[in-house]
PDB file of N, CA and C in Angstrom:
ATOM      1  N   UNK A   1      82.617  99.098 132.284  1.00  0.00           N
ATOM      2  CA  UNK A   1      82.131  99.778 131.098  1.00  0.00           C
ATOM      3  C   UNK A   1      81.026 100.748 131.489  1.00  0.00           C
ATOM      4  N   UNK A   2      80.806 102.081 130.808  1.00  0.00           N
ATOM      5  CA  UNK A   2      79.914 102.787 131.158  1.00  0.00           C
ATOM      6  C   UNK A   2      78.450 102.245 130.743  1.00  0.00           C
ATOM      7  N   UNK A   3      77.302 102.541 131.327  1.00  0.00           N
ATOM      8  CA  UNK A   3      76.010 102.572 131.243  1.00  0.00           C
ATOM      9  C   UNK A   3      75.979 103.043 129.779  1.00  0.00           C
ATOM     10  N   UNK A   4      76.525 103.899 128.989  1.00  0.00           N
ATOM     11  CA  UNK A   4      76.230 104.447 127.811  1.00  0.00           C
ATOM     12  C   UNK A   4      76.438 103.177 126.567  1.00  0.00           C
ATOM     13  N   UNK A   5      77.481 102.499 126.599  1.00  0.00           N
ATOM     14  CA  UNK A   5      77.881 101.179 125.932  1.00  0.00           C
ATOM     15  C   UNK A   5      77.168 100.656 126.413  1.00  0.00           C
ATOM     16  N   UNK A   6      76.524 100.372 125.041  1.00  0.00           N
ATOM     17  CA  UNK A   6      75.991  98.751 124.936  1.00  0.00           C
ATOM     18  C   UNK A   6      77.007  97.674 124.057  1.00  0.00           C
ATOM     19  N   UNK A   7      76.841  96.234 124.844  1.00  0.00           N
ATOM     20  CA  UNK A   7      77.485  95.809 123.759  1.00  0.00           C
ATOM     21  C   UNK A   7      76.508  94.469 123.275  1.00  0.00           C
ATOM     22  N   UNK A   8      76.986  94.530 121.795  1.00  0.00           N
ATOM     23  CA  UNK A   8      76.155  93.215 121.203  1.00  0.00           C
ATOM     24  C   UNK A   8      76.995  92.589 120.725  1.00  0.00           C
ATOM     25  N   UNK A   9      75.754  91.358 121.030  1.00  0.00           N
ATOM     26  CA  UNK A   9      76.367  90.354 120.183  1.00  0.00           C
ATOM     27  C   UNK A   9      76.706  90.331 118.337  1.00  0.00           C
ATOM     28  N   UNK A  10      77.752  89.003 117.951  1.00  0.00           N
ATOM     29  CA  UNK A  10      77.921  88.791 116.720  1.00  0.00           C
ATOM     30  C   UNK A  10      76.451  89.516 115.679  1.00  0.00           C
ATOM     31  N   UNK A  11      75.498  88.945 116.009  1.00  0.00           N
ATOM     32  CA  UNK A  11      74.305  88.834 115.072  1.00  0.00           C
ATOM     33  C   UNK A  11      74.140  90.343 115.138  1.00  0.00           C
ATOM     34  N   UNK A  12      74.075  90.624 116.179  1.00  0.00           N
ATOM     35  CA  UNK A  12      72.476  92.310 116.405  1.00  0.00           C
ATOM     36  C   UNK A  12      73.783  93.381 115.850  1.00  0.00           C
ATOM     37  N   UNK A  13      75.313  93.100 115.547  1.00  0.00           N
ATOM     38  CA  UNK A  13      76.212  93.817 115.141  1.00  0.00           C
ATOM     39  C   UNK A  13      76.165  93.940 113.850  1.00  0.00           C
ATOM     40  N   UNK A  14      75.094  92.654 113.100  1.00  0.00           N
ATOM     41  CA  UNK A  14      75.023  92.634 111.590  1.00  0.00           C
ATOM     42  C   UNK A  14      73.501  93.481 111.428  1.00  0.00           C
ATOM     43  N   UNK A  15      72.825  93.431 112.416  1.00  0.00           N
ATOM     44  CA  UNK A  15      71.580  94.124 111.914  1.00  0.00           C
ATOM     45  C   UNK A  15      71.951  95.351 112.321  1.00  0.00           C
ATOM     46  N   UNK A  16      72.829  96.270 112.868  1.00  0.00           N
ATOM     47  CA  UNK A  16      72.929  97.516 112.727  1.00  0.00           C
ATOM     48  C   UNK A  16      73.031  98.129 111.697  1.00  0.00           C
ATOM     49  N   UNK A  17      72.114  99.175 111.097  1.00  0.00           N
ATOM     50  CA  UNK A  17      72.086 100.392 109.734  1.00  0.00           C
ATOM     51  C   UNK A  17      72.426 101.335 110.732  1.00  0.00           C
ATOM     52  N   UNK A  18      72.391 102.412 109.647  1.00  0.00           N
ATOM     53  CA  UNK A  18      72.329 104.300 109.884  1.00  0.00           C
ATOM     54  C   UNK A  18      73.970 104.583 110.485  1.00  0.00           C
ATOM     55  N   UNK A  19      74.081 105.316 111.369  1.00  0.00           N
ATOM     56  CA  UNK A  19      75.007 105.820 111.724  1.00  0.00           C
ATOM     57  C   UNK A  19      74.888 106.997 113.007  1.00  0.00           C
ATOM     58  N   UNK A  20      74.915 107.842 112.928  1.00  0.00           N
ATOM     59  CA  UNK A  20      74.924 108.794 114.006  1.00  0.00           C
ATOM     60  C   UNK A  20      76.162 109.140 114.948  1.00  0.00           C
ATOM     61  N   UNK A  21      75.867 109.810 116.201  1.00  0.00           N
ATOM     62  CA  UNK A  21      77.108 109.709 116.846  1.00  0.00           C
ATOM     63  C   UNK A  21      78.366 108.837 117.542  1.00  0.00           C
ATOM     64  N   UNK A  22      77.061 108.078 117.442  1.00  0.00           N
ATOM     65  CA  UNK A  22      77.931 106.744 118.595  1.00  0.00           C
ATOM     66  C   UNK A  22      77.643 105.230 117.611  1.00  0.00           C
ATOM     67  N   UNK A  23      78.893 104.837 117.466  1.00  0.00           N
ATOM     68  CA  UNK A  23      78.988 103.641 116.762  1.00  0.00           C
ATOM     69  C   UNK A  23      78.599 102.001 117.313  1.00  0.00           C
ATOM     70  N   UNK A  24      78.754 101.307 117.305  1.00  0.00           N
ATOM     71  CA  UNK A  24      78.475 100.131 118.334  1.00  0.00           C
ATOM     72  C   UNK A  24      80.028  99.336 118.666  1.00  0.00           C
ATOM     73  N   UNK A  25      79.435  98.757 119.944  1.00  0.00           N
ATOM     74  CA  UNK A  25      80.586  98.054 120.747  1.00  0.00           C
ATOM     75  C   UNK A  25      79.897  96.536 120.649  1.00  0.00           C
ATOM     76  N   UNK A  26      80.906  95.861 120.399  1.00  0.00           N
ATOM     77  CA  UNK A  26      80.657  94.084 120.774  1.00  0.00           C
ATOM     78  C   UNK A  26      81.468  93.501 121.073  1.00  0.00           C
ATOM     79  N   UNK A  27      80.740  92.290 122.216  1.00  0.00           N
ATOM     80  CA  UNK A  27      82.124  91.324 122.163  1.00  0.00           C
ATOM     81  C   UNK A  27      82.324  89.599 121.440  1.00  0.00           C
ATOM     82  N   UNK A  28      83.160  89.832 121.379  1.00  0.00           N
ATOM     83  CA  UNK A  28      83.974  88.345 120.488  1.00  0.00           C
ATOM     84  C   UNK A  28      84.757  87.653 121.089  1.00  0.00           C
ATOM     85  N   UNK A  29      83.737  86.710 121.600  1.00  0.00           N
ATOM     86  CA  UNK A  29      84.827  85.712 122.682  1.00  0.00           C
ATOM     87  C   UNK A  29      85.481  86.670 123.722  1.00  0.00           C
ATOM     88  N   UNK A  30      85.037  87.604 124.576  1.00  0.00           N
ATOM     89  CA  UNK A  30      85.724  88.481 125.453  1.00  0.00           C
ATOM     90  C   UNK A  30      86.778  89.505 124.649  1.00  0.00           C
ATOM     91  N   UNK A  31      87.269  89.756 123.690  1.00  0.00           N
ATOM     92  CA  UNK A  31      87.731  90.659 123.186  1.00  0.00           C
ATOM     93  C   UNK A  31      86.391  91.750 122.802  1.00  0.00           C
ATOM     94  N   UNK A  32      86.727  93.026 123.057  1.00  0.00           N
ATOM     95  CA  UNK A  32      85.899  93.883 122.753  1.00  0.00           C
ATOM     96  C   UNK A  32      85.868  95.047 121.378  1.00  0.00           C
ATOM     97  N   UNK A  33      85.106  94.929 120.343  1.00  0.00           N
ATOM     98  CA  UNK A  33      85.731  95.906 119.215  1.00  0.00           C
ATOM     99  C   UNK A  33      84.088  96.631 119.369  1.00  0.00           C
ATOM    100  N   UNK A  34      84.492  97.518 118.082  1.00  0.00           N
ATOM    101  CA  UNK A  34      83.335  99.048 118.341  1.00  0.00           C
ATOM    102  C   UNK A  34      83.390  99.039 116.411  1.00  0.00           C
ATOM    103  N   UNK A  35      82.813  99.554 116.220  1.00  0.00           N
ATOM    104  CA  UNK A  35      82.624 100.113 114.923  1.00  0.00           C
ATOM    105  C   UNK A  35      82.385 101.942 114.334  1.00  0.00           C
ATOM    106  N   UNK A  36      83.270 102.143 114.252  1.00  0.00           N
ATOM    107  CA  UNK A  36      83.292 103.674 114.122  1.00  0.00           C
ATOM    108  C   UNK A  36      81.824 104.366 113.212  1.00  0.00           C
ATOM    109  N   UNK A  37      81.385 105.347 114.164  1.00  0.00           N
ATOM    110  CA  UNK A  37      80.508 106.119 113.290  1.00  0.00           C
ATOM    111  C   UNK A  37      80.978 107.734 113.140  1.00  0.00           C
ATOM    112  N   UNK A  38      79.980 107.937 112.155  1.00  0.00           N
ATOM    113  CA  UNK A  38      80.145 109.749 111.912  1.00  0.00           C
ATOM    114  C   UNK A  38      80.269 110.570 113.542  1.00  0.00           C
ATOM    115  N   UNK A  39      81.633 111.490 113.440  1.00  0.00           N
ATOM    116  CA  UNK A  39      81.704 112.341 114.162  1.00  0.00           C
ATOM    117  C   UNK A  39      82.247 111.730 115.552  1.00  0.00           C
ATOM    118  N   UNK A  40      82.809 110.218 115.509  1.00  0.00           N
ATOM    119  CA  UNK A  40      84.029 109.871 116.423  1.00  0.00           C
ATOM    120  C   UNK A  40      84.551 110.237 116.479  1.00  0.00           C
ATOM    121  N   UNK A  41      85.706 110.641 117.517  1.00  0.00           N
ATOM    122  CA  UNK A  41      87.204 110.497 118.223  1.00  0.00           C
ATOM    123  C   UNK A  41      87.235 109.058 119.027  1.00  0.00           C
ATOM    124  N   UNK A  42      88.443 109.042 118.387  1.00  0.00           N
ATOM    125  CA  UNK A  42      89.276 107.711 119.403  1.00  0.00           C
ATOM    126  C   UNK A  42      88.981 108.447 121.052  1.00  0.00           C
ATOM    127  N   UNK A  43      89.300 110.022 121.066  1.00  0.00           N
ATOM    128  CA  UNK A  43      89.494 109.768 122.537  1.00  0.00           C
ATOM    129  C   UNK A  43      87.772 109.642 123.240  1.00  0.00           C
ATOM    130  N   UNK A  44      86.755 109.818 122.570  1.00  0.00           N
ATOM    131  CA  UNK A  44      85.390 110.213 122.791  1.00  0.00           C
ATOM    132  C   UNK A  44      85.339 108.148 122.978  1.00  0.00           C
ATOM    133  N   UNK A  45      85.479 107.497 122.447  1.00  0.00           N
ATOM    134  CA  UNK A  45      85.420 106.162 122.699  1.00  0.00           C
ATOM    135  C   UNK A  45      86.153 105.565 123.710  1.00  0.00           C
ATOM    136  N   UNK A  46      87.559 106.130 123.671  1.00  0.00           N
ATOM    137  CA  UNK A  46      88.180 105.569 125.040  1.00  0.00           C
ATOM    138  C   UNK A  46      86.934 106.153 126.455  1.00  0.00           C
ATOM    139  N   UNK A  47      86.981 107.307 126.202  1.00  0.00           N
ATOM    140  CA  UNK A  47      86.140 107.698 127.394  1.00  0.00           C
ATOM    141  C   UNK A  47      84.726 106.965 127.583  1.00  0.00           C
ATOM    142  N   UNK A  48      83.975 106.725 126.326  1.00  0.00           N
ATOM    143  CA  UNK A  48      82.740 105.847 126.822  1.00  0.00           C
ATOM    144  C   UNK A  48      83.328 104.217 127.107  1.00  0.00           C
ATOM    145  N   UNK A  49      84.516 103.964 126.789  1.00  0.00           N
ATOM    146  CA  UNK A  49      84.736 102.511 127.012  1.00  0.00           C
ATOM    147  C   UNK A  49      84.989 102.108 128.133  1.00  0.00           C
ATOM    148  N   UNK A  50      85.493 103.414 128.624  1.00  0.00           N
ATOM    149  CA  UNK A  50      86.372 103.581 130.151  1.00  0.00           C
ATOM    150  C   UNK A  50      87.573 102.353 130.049  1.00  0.00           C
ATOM    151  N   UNK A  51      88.650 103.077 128.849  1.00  0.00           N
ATOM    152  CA  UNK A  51      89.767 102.645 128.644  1.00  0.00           C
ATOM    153  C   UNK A  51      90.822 103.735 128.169  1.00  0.00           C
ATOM    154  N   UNK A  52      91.825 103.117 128.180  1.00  0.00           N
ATOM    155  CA  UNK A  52      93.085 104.424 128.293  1.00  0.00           C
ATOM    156  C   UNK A  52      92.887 104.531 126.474  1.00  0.00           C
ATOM    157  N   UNK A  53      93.484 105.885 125.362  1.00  0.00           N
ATOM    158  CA  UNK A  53      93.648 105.789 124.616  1.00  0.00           C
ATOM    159  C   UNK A  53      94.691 104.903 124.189  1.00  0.00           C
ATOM    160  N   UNK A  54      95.773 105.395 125.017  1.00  0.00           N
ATOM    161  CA  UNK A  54      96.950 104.470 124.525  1.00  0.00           C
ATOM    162  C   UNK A  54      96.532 102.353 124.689  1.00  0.00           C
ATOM    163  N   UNK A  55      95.512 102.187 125.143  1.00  0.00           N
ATOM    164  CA  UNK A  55      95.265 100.726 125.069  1.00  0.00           C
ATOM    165  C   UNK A  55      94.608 100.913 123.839  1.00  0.00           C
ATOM    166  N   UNK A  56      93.522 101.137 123.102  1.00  0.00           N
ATOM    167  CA  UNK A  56      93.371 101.595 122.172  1.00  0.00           C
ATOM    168  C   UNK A  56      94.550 101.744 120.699  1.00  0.00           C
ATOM    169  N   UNK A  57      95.249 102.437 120.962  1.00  0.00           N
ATOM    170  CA  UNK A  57      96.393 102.867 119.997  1.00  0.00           C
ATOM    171  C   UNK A  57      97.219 101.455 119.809  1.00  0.00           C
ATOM    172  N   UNK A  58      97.317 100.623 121.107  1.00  0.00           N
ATOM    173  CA  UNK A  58      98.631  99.169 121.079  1.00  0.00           C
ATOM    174  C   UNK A  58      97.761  98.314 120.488  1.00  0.00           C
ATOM    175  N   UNK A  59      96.270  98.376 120.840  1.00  0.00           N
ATOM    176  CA  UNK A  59      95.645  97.196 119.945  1.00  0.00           C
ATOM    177  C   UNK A  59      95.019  97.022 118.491  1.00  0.00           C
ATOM    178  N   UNK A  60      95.486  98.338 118.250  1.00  0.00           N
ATOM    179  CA  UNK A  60      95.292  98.626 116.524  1.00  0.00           C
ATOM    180  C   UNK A  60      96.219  99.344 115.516  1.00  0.00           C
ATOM    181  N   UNK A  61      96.876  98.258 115.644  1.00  0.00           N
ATOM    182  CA  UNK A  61      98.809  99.236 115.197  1.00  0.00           C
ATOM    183  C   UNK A  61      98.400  99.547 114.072  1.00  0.00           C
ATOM    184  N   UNK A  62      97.328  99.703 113.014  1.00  0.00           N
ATOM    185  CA  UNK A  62      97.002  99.843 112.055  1.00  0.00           C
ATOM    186  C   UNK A  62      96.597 101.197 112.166  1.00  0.00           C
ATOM    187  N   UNK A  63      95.915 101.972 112.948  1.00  0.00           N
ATOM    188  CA  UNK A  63      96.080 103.161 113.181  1.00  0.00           C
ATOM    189  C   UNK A  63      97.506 104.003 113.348  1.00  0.00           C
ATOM    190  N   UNK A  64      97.833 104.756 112.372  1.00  0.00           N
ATOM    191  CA  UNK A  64      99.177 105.071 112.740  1.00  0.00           C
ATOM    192  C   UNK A  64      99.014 106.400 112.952  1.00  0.00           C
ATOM    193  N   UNK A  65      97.815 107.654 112.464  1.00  0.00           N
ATOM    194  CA  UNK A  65      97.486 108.975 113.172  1.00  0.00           C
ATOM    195  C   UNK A  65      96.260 108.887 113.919  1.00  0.00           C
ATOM    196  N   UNK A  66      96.548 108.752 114.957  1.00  0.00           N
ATOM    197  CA  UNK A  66      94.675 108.868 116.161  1.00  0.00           C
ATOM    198  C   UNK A  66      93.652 109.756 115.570  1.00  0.00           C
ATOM    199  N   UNK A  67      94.217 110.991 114.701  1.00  0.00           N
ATOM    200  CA  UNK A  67      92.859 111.867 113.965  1.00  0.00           C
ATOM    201  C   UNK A  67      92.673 111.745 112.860  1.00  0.00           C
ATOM    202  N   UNK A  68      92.922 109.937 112.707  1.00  0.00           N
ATOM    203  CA  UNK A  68      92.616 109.596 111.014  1.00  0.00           C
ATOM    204  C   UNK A  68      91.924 108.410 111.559  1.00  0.00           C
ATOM    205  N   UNK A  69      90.606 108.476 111.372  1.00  0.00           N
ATOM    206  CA  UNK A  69      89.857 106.881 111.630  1.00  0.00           C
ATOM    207  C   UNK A  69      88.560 107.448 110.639  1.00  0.00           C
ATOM    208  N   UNK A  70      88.158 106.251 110.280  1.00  0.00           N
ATOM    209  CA  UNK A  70      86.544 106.414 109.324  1.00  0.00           C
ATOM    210  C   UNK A  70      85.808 105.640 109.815  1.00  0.00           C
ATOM    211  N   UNK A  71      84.458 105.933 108.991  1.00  0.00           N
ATOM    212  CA  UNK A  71      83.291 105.726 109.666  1.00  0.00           C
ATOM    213  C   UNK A  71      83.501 104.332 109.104  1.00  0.00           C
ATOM    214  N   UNK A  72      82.613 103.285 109.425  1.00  0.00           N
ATOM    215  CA  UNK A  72      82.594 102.086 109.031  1.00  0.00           C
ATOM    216  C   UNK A  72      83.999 101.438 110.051  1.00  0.00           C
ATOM    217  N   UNK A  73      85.267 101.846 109.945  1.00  0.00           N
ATOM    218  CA  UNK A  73      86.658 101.303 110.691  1.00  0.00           C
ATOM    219  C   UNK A  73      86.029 100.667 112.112  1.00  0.00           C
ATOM    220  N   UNK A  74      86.158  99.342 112.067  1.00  0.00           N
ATOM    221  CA  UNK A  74      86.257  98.205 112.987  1.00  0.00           C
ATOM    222  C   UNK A  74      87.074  98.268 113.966  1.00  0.00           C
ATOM    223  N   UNK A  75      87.353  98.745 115.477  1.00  0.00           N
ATOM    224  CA  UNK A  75      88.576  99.027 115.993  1.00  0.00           C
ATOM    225  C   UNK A  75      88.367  97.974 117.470  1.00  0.00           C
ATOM    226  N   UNK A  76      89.657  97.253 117.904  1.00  0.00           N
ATOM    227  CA  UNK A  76      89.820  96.930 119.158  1.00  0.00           C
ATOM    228  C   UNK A  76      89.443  97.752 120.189  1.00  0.00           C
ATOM    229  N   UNK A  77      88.556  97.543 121.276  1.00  0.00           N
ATOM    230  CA  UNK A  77      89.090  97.972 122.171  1.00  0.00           C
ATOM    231  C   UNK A  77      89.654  97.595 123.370  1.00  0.00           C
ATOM    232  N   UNK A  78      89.379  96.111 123.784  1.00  0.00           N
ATOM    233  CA  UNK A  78      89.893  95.040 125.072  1.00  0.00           C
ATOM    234  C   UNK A  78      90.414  93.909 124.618  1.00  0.00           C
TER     235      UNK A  78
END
């Protein structure tokens, strides 16, 4: 994972407010999800996750256009 990700835990994922560019990453039992903020791309997250988009895309079949995600959207990434 890059130096730029941080990831938190359950709790410090509930005390996050505001928003900005970069959303937060946590892990859950070794699975890794992120929380989308203002002015994401899926591919701007694959790249700080240092993961392929398409791993991304298989673990959230709920995404069905990559340039449709919102702010607040909870997404897999490991």
């Amino acid at each position: 994972m890059s130096d730029e990700m941080k990831v938190l835990n359950e709790q410090e994922v509930e005390n996050v407010t505001g928003g900005g560019a970069s959303g937060v990453f946590w892990d859950n039992g070794g699975a890794i999800y992120y929380r989308i903020a203002a002015r994401d791309t899926l591919s701007e997250i694959a790249l700080r996750a240092e993961v392929p988009l398409s791993q991304i895309l298989r673990l959230n079949p709920s995404i069905k256009n990559p340039d449709v995600i919102s702010v607040g959207q909870v997404i897999r990434i490991r």
